[in-house]
PDB file of N, CA and C in Angstrom:
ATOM      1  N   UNK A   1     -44.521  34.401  82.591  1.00  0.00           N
ATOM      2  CA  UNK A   1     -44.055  34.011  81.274  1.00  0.00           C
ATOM      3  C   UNK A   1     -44.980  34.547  80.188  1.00  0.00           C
ATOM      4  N   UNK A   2     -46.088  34.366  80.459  1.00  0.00           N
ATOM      5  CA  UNK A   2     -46.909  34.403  79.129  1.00  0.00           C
ATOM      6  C   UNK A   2     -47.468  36.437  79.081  1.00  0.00           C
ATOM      7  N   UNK A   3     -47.024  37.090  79.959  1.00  0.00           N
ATOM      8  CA  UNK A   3     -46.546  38.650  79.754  1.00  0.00           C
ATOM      9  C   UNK A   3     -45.575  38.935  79.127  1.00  0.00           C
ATOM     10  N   UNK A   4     -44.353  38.402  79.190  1.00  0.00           N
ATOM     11  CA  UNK A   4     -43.491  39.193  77.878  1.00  0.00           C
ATOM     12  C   UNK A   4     -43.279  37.531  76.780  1.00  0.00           C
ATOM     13  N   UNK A   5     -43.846  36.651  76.616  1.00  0.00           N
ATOM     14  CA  UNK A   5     -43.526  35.875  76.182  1.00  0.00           C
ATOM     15  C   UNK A   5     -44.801  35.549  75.207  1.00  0.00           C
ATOM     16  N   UNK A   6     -45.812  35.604  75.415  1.00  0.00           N
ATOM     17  CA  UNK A   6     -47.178  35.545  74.938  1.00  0.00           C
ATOM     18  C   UNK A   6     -47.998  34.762  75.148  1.00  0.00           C
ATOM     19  N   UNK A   7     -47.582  33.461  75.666  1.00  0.00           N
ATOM     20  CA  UNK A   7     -48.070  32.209  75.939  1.00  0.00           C
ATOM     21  C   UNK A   7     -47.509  31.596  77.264  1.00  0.00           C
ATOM     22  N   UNK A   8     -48.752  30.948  77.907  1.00  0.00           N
ATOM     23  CA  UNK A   8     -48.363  30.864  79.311  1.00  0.00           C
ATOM     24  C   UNK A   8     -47.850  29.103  79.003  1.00  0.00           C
ATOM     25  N   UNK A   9     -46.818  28.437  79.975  1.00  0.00           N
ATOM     26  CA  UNK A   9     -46.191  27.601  80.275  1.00  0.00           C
ATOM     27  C   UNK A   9     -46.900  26.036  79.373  1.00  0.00           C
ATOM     28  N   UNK A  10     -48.278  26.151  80.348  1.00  0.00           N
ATOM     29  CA  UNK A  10     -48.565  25.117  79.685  1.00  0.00           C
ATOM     30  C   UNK A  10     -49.441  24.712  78.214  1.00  0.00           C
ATOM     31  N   UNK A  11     -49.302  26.311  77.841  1.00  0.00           N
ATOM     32  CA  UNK A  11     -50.139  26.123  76.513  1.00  0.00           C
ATOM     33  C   UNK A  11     -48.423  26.058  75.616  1.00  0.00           C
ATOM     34  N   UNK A  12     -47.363  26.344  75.831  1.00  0.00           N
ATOM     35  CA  UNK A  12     -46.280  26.345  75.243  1.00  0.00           C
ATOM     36  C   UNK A  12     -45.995  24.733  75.210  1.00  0.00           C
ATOM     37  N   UNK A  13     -46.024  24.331  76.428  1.00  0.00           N
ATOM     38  CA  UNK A  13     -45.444  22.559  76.232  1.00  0.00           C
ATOM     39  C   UNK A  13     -46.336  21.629  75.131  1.00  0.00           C
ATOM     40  N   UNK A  14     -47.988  22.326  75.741  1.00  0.00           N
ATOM     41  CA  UNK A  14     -48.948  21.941  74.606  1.00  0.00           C
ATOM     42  C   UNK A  14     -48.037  21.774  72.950  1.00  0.00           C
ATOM     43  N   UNK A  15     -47.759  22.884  72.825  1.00  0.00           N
ATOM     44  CA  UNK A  15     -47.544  23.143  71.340  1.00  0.00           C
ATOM     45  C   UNK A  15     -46.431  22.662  70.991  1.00  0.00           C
ATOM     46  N   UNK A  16     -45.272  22.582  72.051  1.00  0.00           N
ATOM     47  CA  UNK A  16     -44.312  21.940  71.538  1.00  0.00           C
ATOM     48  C   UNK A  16     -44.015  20.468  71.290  1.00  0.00           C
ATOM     49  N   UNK A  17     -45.018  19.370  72.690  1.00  0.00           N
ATOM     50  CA  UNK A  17     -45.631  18.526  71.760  1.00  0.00           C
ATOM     51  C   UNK A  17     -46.089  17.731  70.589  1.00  0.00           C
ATOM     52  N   UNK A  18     -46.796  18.746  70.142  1.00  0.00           N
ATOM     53  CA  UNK A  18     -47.803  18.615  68.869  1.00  0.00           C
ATOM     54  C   UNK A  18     -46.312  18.478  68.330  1.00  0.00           C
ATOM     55  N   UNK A  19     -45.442  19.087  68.125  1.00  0.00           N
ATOM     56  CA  UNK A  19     -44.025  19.669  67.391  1.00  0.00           C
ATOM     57  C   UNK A  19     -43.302  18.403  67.371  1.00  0.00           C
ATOM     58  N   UNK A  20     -43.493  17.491  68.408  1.00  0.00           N
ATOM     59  CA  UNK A  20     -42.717  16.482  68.584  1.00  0.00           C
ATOM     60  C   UNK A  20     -41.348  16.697  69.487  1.00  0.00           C
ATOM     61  N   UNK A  21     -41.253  17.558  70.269  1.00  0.00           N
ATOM     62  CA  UNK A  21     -40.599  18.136  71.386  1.00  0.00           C
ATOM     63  C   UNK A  21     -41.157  18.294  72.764  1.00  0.00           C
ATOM     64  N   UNK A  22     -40.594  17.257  73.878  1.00  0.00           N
ATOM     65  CA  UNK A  22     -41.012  16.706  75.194  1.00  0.00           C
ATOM     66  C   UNK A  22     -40.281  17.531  75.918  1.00  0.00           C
ATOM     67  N   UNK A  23     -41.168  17.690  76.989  1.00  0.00           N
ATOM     68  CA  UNK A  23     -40.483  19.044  78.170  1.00  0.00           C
ATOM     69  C   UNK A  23     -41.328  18.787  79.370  1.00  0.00           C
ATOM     70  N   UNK A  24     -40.593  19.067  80.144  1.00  0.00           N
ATOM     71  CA  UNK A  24     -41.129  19.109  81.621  1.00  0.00           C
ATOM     72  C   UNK A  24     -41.496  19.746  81.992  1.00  0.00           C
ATOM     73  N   UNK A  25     -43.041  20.187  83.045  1.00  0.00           N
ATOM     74  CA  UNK A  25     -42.650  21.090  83.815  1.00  0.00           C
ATOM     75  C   UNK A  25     -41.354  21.105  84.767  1.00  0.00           C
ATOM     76  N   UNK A  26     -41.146  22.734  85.793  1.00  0.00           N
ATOM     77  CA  UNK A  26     -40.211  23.116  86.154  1.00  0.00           C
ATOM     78  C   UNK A  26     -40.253  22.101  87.673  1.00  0.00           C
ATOM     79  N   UNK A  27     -38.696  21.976  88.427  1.00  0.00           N
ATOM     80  CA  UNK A  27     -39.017  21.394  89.713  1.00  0.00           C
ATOM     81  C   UNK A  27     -39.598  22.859  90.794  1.00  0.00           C
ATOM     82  N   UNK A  28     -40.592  21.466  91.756  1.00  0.00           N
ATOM     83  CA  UNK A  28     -40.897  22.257  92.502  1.00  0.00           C
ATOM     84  C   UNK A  28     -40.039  22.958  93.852  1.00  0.00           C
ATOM     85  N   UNK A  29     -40.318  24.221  93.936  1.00  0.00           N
ATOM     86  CA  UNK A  29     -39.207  25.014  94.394  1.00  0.00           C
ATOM     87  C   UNK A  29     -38.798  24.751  95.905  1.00  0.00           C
ATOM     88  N   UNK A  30     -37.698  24.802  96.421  1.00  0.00           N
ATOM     89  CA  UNK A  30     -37.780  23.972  98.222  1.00  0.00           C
ATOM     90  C   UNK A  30     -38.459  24.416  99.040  1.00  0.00           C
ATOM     91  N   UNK A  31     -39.007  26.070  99.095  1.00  0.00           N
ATOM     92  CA  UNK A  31     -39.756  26.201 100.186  1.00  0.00           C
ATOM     93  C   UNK A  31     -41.108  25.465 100.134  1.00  0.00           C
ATOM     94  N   UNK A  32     -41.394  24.828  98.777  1.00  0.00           N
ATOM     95  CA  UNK A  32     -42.604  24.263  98.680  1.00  0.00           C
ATOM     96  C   UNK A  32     -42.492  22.496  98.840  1.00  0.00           C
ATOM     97  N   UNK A  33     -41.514  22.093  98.739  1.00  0.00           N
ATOM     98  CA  UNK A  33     -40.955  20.821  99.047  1.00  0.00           C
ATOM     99  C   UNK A  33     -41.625  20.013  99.905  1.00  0.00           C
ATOM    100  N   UNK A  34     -43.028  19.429 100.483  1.00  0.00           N
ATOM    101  CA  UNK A  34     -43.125  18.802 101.310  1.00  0.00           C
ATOM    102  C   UNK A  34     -42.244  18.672 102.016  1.00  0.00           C
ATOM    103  N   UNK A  35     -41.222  17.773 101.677  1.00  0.00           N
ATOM    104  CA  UNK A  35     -40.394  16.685 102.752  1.00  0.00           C
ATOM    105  C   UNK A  35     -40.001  17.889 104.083  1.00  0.00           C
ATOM    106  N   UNK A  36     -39.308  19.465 103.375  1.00  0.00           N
ATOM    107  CA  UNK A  36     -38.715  20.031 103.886  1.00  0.00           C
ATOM    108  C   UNK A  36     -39.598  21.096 104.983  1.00  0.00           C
ATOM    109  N   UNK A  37     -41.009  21.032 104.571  1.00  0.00           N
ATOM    110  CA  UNK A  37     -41.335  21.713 105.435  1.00  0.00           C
ATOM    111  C   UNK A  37     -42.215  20.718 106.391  1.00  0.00           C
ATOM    112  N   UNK A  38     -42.069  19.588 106.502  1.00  0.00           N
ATOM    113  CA  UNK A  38     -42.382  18.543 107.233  1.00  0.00           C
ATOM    114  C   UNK A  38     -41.374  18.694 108.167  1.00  0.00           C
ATOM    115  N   UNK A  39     -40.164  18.395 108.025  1.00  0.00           N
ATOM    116  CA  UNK A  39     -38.741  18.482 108.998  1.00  0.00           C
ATOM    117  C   UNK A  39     -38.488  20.062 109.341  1.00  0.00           C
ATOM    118  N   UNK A  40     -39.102  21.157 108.940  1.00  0.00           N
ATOM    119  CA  UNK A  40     -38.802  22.171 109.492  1.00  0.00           C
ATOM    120  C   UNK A  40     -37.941  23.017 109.365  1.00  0.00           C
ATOM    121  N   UNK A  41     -37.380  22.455 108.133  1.00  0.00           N
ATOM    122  CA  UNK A  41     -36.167  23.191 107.992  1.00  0.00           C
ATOM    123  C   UNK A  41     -36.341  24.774 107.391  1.00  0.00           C
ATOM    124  N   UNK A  42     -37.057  25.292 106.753  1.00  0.00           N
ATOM    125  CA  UNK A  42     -37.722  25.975 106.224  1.00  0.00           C
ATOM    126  C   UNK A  42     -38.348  27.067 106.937  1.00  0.00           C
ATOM    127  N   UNK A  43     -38.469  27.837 107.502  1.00  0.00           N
ATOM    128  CA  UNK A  43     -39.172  28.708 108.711  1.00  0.00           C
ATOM    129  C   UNK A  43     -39.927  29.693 107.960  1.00  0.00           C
ATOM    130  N   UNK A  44     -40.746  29.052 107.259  1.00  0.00           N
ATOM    131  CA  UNK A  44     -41.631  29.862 107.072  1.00  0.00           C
ATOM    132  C   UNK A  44     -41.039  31.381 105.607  1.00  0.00           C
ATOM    133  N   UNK A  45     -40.069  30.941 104.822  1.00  0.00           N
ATOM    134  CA  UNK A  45     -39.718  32.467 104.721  1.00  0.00           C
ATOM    135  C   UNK A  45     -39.934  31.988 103.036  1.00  0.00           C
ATOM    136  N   UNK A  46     -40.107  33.215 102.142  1.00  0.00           N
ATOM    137  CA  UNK A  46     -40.314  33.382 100.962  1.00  0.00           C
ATOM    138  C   UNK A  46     -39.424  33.467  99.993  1.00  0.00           C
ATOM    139  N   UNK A  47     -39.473  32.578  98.229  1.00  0.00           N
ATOM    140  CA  UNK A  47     -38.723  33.279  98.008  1.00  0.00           C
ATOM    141  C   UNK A  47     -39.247  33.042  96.663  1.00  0.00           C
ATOM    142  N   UNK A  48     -39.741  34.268  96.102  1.00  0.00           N
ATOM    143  CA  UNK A  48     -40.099  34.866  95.264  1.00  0.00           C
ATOM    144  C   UNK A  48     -40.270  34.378  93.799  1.00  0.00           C
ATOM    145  N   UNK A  49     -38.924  34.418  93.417  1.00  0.00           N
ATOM    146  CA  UNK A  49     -38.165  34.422  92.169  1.00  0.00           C
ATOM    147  C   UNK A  49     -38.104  32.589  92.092  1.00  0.00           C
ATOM    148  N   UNK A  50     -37.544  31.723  93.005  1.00  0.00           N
ATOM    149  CA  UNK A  50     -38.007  30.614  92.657  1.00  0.00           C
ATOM    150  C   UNK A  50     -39.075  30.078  92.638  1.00  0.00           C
ATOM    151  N   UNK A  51     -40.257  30.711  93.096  1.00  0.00           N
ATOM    152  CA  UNK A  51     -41.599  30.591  93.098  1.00  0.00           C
ATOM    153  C   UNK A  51     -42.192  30.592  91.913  1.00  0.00           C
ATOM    154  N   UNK A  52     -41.649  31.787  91.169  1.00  0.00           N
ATOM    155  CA  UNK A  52     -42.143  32.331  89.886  1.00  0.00           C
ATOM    156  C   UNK A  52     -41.542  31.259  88.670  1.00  0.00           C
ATOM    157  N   UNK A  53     -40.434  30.808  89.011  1.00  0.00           N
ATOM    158  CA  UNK A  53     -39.898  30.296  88.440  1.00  0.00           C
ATOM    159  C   UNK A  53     -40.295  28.312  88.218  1.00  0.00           C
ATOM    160  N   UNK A  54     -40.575  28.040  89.477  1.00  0.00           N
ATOM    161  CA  UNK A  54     -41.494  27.113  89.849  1.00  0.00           C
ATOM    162  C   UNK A  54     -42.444  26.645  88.768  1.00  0.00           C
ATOM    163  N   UNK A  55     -43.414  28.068  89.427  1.00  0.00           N
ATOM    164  CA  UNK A  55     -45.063  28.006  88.618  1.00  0.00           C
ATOM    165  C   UNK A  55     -44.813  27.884  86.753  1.00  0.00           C
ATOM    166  N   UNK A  56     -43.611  28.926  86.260  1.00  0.00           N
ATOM    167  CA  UNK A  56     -43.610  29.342  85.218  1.00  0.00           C
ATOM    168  C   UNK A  56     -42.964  28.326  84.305  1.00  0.00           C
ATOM    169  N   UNK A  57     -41.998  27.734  84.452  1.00  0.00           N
ATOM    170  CA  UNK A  57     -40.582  27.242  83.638  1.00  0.00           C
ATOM    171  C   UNK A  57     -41.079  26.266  83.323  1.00  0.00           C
ATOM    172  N   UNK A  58     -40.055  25.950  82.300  1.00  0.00           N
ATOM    173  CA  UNK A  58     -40.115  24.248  81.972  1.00  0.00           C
ATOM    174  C   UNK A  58     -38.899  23.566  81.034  1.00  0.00           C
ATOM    175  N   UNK A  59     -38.450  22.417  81.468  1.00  0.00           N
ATOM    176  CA  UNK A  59     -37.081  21.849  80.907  1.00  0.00           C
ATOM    177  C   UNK A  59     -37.227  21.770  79.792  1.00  0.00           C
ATOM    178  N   UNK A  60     -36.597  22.066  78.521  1.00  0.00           N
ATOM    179  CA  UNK A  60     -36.012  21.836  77.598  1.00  0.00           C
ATOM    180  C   UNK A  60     -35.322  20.368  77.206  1.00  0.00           C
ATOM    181  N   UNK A  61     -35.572  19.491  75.899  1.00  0.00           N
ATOM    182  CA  UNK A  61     -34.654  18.534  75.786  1.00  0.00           C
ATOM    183  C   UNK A  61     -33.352  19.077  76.103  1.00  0.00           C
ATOM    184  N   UNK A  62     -32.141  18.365  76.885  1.00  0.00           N
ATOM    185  CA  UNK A  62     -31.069  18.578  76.606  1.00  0.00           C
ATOM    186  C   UNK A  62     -30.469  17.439  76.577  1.00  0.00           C
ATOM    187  N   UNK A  63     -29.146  17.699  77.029  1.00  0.00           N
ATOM    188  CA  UNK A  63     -27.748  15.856  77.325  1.00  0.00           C
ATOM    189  C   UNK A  63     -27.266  15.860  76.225  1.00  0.00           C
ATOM    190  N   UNK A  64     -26.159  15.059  76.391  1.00  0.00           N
ATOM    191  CA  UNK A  64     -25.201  14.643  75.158  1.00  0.00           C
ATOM    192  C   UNK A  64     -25.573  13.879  74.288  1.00  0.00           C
ATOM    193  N   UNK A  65     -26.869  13.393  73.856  1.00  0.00           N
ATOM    194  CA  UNK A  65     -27.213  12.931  72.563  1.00  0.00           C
ATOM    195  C   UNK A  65     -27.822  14.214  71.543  1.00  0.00           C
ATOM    196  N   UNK A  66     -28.302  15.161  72.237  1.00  0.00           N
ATOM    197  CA  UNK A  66     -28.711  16.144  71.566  1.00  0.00           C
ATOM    198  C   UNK A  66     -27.873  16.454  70.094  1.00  0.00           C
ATOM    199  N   UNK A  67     -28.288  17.071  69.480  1.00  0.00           N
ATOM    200  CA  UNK A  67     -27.434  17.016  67.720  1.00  0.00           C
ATOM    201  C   UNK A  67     -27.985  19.065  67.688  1.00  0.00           C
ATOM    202  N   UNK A  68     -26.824  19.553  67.083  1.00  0.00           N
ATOM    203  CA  UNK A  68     -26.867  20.504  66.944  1.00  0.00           C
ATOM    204  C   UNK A  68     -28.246  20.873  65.614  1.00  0.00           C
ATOM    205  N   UNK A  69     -28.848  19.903  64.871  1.00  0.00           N
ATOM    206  CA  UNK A  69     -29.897  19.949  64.540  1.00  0.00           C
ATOM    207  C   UNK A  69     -31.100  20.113  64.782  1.00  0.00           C
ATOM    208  N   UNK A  70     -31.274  19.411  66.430  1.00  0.00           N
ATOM    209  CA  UNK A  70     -32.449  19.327  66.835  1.00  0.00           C
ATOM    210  C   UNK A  70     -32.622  20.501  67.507  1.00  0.00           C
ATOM    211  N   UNK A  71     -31.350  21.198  68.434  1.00  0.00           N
ATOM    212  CA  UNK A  71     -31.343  22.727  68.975  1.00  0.00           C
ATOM    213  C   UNK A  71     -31.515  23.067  68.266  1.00  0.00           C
ATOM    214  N   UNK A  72     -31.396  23.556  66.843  1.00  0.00           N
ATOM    215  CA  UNK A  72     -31.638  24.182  66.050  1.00  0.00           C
ATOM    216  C   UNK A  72     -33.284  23.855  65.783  1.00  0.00           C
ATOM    217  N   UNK A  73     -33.859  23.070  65.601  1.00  0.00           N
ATOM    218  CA  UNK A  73     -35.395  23.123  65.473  1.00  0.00           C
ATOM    219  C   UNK A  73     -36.183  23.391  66.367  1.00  0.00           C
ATOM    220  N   UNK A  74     -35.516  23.028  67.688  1.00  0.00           N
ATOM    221  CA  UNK A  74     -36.316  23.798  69.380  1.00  0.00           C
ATOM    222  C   UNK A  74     -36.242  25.368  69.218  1.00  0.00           C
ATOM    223  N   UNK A  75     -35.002  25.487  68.616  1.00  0.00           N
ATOM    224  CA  UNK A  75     -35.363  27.369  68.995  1.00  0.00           C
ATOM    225  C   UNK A  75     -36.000  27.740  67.942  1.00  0.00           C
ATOM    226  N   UNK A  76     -36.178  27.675  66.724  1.00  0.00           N
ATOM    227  CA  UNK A  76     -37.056  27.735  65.733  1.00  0.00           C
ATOM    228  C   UNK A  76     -38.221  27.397  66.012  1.00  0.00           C
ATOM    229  N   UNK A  77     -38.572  26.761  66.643  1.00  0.00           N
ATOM    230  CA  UNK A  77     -39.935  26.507  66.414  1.00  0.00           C
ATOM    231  C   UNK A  77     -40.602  27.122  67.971  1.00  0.00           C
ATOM    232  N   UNK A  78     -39.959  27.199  69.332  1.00  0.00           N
ATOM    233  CA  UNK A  78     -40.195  28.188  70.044  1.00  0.00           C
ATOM    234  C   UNK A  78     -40.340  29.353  69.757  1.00  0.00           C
ATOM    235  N   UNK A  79     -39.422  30.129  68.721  1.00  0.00           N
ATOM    236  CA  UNK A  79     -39.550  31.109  67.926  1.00  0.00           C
ATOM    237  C   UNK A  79     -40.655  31.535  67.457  1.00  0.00           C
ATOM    238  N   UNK A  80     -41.215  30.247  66.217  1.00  0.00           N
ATOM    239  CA  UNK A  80     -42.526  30.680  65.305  1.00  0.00           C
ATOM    240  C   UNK A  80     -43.487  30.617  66.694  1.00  0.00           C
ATOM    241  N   UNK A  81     -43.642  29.549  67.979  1.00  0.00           N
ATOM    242  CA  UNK A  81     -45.014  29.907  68.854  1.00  0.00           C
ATOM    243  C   UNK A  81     -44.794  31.141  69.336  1.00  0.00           C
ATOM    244  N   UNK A  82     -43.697  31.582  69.665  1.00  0.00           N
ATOM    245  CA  UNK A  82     -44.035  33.624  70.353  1.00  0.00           C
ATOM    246  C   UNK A  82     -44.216  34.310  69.022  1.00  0.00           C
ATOM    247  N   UNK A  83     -43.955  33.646  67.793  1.00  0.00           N
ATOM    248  CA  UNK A  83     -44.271  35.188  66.524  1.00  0.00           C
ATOM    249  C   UNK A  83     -46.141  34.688  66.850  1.00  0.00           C
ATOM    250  N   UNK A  84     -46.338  34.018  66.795  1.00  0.00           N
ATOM    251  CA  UNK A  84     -47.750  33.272  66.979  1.00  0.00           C
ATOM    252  C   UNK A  84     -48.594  34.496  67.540  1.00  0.00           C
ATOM    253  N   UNK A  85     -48.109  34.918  69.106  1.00  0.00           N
ATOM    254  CA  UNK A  85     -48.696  35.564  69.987  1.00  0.00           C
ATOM    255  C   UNK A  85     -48.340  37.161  69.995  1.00  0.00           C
ATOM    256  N   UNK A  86     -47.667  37.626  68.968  1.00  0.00           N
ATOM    257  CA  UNK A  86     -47.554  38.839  68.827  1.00  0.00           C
ATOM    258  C   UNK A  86     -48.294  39.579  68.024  1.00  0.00           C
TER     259      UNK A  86
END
């Protein structure tokens, strides 16, 4: 993330925070799942892209109370933190 984006994951939630905008990190991905590689289901195999995605992501407010106002101030203000890092 923070290669084409400028800012890595958790300095972004940092800031959005401060902003008054709550976010999650991302879920952790199944091959990494305890439960699943306890039961075995899992053999050992890789997968990449949810890995990356794992380490990197993070939820966004969303749901049906959301107001086309407040999307509007999440992407704006995600906006001004990547002009930040350019």
């Amino acid at each position: 993330m923070s290669k084409k984006f400028g800012v890595k994951r958790d300095q972004l939630q940092k800031k959005l925070f401060k902003k008054g905008i709550d976010t999650r990190a991302f879920f952790v991905d199944m091959a990494n799942q305890p439960v699943l590689q306890k039961m075995g289901i899992l053999k050992r195999e890789t997968y990449p892209y949810a890995d990356y995605i794992s380490r990197n992501g993070c939820y966004l407010p969303s749901g049906f109370g959301i107001t086309k106002r407040d999307l509007k101030y999440i992407g704006q203000t995600i906006k001004q933190i990547h002009n930040e890092y350019l």
